[in-house]
PDB file of N, CA and C in Angstrom:
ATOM      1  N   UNK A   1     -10.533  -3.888  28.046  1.00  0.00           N
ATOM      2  CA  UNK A   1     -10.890  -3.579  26.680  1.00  0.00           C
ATOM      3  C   UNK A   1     -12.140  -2.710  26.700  1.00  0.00           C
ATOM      4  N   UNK A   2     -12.438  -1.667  25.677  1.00  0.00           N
ATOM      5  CA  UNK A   2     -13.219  -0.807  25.374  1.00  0.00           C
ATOM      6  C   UNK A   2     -14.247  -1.071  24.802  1.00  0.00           C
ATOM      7  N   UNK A   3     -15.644  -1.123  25.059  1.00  0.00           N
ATOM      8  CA  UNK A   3     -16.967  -1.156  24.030  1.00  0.00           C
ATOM      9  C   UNK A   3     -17.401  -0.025  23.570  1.00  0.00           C
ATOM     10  N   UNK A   4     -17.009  -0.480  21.537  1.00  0.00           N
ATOM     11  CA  UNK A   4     -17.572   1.148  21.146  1.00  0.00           C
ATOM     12  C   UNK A   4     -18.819   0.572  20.607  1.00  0.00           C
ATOM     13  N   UNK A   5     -19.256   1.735  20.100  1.00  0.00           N
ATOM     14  CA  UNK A   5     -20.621   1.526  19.540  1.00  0.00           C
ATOM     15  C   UNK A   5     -20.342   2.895  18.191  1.00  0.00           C
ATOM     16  N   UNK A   6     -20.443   2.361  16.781  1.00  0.00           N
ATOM     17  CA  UNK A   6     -20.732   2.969  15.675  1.00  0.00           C
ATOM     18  C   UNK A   6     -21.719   3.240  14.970  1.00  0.00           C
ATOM     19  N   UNK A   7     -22.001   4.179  14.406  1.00  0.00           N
ATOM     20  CA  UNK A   7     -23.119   4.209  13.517  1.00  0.00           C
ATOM     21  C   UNK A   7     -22.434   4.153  12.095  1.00  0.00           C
ATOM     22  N   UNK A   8     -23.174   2.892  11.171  1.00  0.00           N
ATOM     23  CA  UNK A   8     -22.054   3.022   9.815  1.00  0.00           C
ATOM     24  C   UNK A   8     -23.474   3.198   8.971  1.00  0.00           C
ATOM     25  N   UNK A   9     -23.633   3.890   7.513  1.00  0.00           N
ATOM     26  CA  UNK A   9     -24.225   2.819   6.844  1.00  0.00           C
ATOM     27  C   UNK A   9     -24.774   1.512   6.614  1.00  0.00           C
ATOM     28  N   UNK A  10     -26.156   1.027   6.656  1.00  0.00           N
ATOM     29  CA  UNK A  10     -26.230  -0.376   6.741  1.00  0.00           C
ATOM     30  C   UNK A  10     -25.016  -1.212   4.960  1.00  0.00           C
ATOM     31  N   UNK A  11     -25.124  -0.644   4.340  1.00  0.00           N
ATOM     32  CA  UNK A  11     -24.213  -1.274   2.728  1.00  0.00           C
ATOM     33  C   UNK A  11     -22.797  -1.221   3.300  1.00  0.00           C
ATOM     34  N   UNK A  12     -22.651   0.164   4.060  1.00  0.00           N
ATOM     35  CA  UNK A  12     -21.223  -0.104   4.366  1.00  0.00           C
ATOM     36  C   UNK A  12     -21.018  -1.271   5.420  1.00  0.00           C
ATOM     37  N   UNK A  13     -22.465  -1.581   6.797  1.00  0.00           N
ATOM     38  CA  UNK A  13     -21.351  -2.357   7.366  1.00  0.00           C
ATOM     39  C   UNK A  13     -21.971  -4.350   6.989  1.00  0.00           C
ATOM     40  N   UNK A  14     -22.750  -3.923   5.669  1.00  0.00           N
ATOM     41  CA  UNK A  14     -22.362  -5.353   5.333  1.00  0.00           C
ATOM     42  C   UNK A  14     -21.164  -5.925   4.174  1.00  0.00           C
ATOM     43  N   UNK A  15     -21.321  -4.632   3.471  1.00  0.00           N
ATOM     44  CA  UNK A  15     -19.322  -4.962   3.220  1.00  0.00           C
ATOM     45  C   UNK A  15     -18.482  -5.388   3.949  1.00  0.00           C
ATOM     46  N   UNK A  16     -18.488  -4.525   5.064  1.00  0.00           N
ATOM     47  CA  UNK A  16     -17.417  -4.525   6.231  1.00  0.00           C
ATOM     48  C   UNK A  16     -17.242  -6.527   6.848  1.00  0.00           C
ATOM     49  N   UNK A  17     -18.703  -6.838   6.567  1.00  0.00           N
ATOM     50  CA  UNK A  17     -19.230  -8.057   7.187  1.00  0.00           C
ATOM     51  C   UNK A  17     -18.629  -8.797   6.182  1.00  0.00           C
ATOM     52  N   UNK A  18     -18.803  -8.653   5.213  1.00  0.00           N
ATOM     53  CA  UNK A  18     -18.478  -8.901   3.834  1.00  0.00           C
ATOM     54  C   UNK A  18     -16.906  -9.377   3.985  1.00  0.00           C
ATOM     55  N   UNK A  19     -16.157  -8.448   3.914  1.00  0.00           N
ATOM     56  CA  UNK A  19     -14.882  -8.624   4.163  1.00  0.00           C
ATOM     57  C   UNK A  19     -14.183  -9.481   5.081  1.00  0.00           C
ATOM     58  N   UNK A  20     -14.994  -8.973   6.232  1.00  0.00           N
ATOM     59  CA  UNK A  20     -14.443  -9.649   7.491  1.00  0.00           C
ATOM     60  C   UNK A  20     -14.176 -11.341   7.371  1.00  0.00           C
ATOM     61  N   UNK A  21     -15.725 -12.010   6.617  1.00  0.00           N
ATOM     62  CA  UNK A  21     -15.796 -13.191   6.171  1.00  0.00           C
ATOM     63  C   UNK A  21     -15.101 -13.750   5.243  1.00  0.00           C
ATOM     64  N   UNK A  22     -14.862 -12.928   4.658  1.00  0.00           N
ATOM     65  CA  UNK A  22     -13.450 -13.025   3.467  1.00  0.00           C
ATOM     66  C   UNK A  22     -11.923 -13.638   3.727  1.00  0.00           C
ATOM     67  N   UNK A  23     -12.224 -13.279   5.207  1.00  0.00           N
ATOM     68  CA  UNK A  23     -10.465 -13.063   5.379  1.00  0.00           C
ATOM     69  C   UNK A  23     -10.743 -13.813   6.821  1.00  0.00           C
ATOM     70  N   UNK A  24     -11.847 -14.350   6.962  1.00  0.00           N
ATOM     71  CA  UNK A  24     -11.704 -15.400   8.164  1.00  0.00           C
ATOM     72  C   UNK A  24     -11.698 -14.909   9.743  1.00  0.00           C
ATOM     73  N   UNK A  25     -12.009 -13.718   9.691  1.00  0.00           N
ATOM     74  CA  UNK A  25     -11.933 -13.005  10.633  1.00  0.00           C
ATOM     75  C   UNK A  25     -13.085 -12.446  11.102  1.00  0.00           C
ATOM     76  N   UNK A  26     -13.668 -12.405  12.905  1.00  0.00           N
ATOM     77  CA  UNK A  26     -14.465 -11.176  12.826  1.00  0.00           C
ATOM     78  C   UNK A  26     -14.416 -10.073  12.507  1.00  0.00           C
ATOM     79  N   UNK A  27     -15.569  -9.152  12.604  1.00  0.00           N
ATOM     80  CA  UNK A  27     -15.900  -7.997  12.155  1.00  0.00           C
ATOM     81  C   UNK A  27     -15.385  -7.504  13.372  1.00  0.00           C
ATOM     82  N   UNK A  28     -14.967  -7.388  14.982  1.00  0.00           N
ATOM     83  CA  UNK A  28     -14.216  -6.980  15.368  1.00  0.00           C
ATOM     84  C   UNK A  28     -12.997  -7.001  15.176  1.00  0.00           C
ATOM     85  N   UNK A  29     -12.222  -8.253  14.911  1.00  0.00           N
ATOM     86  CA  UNK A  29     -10.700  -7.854  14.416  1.00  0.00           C
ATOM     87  C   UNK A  29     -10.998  -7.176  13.130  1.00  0.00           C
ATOM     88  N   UNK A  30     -11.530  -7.381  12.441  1.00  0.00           N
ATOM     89  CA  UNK A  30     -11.094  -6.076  11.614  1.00  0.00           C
ATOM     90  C   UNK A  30     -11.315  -4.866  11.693  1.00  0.00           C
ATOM     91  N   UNK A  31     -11.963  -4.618  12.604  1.00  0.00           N
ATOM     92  CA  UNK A  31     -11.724  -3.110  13.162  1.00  0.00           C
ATOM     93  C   UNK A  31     -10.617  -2.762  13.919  1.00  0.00           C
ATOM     94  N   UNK A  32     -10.219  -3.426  14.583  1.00  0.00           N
ATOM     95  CA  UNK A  32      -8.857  -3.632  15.346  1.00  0.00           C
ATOM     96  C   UNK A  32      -7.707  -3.753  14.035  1.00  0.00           C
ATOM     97  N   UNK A  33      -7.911  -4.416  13.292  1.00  0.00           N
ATOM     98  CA  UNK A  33      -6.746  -4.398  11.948  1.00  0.00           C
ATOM     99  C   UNK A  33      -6.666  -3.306  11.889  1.00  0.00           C
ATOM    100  N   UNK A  34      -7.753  -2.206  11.264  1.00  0.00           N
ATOM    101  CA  UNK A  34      -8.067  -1.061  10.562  1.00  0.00           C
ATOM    102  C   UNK A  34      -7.760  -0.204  11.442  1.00  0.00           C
ATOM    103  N   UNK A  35      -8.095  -0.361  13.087  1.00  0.00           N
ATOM    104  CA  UNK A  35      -7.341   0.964  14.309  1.00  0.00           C
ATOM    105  C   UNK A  35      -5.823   0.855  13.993  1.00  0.00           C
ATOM    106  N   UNK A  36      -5.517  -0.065  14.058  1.00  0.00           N
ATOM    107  CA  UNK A  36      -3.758  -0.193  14.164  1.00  0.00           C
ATOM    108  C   UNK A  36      -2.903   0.124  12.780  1.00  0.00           C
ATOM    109  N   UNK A  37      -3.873   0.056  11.450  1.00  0.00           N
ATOM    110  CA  UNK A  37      -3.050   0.601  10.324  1.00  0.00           C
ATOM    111  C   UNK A  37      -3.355   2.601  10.602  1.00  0.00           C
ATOM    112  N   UNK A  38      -4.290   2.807  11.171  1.00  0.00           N
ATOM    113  CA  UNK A  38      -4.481   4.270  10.920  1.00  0.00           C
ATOM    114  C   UNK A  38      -3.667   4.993  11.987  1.00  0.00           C
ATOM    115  N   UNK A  39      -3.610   4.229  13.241  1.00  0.00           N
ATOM    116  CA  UNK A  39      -2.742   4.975  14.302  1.00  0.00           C
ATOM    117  C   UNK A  39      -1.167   4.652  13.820  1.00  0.00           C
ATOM    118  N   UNK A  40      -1.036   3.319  12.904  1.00  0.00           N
ATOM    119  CA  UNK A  40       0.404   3.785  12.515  1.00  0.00           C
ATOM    120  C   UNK A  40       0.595   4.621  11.749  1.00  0.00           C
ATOM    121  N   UNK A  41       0.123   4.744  10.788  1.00  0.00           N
ATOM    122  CA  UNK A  41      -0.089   5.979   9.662  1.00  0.00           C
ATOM    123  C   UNK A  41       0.165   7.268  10.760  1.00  0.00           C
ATOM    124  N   UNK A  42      -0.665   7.719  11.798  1.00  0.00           N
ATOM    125  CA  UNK A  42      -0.699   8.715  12.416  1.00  0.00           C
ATOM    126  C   UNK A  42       0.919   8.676  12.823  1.00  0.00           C
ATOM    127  N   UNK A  43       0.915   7.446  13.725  1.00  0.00           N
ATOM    128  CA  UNK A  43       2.165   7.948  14.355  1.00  0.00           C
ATOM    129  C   UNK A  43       3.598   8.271  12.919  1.00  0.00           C
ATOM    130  N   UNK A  44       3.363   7.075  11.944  1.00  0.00           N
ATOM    131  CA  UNK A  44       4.304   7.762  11.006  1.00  0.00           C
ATOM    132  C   UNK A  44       4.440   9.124  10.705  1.00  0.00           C
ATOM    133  N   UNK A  45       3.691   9.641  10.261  1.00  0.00           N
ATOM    134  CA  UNK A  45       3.584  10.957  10.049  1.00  0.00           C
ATOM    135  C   UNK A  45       3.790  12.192  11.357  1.00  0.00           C
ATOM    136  N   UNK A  46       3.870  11.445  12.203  1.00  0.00           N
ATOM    137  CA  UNK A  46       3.877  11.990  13.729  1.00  0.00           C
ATOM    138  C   UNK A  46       5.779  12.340  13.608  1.00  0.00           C
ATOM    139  N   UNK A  47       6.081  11.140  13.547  1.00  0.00           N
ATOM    140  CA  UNK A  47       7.912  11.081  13.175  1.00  0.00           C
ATOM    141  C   UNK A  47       8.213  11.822  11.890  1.00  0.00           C
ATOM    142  N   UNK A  48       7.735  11.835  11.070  1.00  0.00           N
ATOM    143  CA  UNK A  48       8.319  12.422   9.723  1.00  0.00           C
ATOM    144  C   UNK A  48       8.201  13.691  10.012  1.00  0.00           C
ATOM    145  N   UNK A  49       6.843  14.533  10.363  1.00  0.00           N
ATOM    146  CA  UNK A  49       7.046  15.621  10.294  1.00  0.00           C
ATOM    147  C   UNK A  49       7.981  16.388  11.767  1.00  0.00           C
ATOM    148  N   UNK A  50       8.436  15.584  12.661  1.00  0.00           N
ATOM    149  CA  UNK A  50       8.925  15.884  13.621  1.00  0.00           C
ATOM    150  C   UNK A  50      10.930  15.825  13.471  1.00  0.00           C
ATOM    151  N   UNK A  51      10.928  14.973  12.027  1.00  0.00           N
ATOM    152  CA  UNK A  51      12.321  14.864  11.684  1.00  0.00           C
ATOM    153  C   UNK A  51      12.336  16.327  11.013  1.00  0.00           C
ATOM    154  N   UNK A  52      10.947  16.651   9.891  1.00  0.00           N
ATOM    155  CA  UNK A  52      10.721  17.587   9.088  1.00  0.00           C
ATOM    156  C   UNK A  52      11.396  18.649   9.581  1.00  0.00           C
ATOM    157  N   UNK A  53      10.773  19.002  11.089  1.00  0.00           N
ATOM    158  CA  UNK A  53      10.861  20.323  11.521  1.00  0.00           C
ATOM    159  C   UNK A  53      12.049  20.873  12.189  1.00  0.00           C
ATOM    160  N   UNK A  54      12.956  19.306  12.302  1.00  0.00           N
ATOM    161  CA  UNK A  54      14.777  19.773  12.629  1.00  0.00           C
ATOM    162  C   UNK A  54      15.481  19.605  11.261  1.00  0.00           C
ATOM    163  N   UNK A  55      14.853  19.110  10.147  1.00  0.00           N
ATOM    164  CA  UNK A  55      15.805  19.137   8.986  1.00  0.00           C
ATOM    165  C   UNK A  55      15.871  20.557   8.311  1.00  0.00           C
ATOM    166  N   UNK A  56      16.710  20.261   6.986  1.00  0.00           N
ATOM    167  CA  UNK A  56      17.311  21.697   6.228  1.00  0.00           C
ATOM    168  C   UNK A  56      16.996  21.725   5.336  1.00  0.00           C
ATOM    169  N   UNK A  57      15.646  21.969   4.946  1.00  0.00           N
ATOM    170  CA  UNK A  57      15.067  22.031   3.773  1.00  0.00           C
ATOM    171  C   UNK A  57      16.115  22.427   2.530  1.00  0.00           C
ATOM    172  N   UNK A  58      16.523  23.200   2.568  1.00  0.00           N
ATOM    173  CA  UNK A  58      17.810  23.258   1.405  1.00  0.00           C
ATOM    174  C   UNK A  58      18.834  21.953   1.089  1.00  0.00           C
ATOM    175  N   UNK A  59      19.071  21.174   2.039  1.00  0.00           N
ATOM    176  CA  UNK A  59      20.007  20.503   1.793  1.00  0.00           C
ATOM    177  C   UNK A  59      19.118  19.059   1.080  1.00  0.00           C
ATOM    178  N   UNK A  60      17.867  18.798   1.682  1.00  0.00           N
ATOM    179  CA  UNK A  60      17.355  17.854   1.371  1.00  0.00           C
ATOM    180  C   UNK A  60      16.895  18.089   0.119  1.00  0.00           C
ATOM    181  N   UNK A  61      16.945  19.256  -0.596  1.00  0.00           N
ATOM    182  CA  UNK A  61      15.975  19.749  -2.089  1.00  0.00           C
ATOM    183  C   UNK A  61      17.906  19.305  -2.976  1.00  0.00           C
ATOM    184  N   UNK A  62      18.751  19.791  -2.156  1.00  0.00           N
ATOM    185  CA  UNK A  62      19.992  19.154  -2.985  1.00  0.00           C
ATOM    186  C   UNK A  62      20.216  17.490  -2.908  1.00  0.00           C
ATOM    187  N   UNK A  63      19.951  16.996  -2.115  1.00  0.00           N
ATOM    188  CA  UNK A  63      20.118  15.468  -1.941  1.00  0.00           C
ATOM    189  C   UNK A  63      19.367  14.931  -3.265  1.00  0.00           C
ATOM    190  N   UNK A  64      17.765  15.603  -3.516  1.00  0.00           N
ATOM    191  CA  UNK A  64      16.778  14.901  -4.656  1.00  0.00           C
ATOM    192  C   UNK A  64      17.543  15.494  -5.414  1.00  0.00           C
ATOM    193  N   UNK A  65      18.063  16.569  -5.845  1.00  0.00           N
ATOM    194  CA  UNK A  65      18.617  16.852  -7.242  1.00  0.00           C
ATOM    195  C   UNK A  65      19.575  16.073  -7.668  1.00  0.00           C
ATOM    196  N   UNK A  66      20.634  15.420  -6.824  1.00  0.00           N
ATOM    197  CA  UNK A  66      21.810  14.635  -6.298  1.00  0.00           C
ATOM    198  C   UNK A  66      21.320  13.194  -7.310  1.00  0.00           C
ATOM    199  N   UNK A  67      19.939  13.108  -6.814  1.00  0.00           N
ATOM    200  CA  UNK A  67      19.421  11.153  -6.510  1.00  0.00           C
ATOM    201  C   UNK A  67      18.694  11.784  -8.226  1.00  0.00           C
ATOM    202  N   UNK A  68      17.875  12.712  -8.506  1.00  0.00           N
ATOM    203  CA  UNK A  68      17.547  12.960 -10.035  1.00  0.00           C
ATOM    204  C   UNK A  68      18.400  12.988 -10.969  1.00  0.00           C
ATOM    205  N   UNK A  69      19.912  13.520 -10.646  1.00  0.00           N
ATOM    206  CA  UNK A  69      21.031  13.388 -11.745  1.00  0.00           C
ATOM    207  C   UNK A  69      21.555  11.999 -11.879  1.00  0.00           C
ATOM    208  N   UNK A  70      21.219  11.645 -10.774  1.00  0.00           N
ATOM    209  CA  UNK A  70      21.976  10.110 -11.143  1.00  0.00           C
ATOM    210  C   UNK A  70      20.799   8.909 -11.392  1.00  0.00           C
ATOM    211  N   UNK A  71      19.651   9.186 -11.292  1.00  0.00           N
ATOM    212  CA  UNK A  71      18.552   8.413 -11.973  1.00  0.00           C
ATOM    213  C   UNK A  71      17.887   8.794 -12.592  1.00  0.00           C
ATOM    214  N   UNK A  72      18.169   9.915 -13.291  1.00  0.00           N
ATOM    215  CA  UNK A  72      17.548  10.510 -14.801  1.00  0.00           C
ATOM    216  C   UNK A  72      17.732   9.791 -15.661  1.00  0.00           C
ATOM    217  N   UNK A  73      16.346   8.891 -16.704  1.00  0.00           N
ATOM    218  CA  UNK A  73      16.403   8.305 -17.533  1.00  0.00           C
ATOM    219  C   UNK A  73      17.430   8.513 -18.703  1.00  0.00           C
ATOM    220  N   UNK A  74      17.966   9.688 -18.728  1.00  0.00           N
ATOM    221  CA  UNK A  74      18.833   9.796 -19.920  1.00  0.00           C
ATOM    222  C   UNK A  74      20.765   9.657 -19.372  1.00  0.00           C
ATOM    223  N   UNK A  75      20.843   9.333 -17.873  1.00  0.00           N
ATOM    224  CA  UNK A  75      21.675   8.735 -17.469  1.00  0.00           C
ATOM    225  C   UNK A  75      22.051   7.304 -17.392  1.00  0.00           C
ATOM    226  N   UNK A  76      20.582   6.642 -17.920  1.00  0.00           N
ATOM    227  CA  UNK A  76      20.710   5.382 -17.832  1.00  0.00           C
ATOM    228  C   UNK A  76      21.317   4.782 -19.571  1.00  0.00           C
ATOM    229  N   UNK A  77      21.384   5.464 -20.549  1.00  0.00           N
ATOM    230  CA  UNK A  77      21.825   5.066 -21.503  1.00  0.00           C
ATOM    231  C   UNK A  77      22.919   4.760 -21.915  1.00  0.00           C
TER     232      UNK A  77
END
């Protein structure tokens, strides 16, 4: 395992402290919470735009028009 060392705001990292105590947890796992939601985020976006760049932009702008005609509020009446 890795030792980092941050510089935060002192307000921000007694929020952070704040929180951590909140939820029963150290202030290291929740940095560890907070690495693992942002590297999934990354990697999501890592996949989406990698589906992005083999899809058909035309066909997918017809699919939403497809999914808007048939869930257009004035279809629901």
């Amino acid at each position: 395992m890795t030792v980092l060392t941050i510089r935060l705001p002192d307000e921000q990292h007694q929020k952070l402290q704040d929180l951590a105590r909140r939820q029963g947890i150290t202030l290291d796992s929740l940095f560890e919470e907070v690495a693992s939601v942002v590297l999934d985020d990354a990697d999501g976006q890592a996949r989406f735009d990698a589906r992005a760049a083999r899809g058909n932009a035309a066909r997918g702008l017809e699919i939403l028009d497809n999914l808007d005609a048939v869930h257009a509020p004035e279809s629901r009446q």
